[in-house]
Protein backbone atom coordinates (compact mmCIF):
# COMPACT_ATOMS: atom_id res chain seq x y z
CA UNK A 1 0.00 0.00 0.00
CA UNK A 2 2.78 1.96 0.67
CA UNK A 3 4.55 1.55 -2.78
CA UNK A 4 1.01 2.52 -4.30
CA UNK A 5 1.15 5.59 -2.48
CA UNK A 6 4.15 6.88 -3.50
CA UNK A 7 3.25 6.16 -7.05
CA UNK A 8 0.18 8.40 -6.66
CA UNK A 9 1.98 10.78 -5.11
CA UNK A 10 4.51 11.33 -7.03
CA UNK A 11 1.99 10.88 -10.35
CA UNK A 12 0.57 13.95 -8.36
CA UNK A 13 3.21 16.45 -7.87
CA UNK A 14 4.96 16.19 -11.25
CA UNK A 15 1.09 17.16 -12.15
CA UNK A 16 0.53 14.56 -14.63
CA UNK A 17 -2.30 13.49 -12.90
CA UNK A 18 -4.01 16.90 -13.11
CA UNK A 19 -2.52 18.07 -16.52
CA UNK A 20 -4.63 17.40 -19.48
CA UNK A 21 -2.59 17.69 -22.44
CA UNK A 22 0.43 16.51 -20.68
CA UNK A 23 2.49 14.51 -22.80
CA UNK A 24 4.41 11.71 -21.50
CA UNK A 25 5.18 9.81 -24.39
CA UNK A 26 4.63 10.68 -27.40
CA UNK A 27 4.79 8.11 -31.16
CA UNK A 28 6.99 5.85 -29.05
CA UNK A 29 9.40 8.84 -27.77
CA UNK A 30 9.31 9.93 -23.80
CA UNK A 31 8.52 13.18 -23.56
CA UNK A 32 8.56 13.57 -19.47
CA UNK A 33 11.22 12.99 -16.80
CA UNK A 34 10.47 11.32 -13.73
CA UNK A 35 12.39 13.95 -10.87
CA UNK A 36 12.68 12.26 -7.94
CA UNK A 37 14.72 14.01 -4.55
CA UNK A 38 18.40 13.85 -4.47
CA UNK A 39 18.26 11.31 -1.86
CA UNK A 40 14.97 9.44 -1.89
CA UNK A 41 13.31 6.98 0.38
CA UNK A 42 13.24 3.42 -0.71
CA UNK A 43 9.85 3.32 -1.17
CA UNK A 44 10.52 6.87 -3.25
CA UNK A 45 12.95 5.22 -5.35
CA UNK A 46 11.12 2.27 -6.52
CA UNK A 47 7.75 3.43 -6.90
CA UNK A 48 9.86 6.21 -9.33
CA UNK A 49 11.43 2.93 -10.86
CA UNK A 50 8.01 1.13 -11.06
CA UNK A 51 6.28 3.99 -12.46
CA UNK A 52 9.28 4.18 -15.50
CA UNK A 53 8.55 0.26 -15.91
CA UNK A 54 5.12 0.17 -16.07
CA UNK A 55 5.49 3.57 -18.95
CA UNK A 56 7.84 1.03 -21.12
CA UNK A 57 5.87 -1.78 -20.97
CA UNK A 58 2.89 0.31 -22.30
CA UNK A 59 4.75 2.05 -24.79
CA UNK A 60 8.03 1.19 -25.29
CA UNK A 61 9.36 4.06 -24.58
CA UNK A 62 11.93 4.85 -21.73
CA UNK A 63 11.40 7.73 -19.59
CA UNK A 64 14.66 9.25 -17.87
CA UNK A 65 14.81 9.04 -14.44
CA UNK A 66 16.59 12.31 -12.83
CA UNK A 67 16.83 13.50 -9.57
């Protein structure tokens, strides 16, 4: 529950889950970063991994992972 959380959360504050013609991928190509905190939690860290998983399973497209 905790890992589904952080997904949500962090869906929420990089506003994709608010933003209506936000582009995350777009014809196969990432078009987002996933920003994560210089020093995450674990729990940060792989729902930020899961979320860049579950994007390139869906689309084949790899989104960066920064933080």
């Amino acid at each position: 529950m905790k890992l589904f959380r952080s997904i949500v959360l962090l869906a929420c504050v990089s506003g994709i889950a608010l933003a209506a013609d936000f582009v995350v991928v777009e014809k196969g190509v990432a078009r987002a970063t996933v920003v994560i905190a210089p020093d995450p939690s674990e729990a940060l860290e792989a729902a930020a991994r899961m979320l860049v998983e579950y994007v390139q399973e869906a689309t084949s497209a790899t989104l960066p992972l920064a933080r």
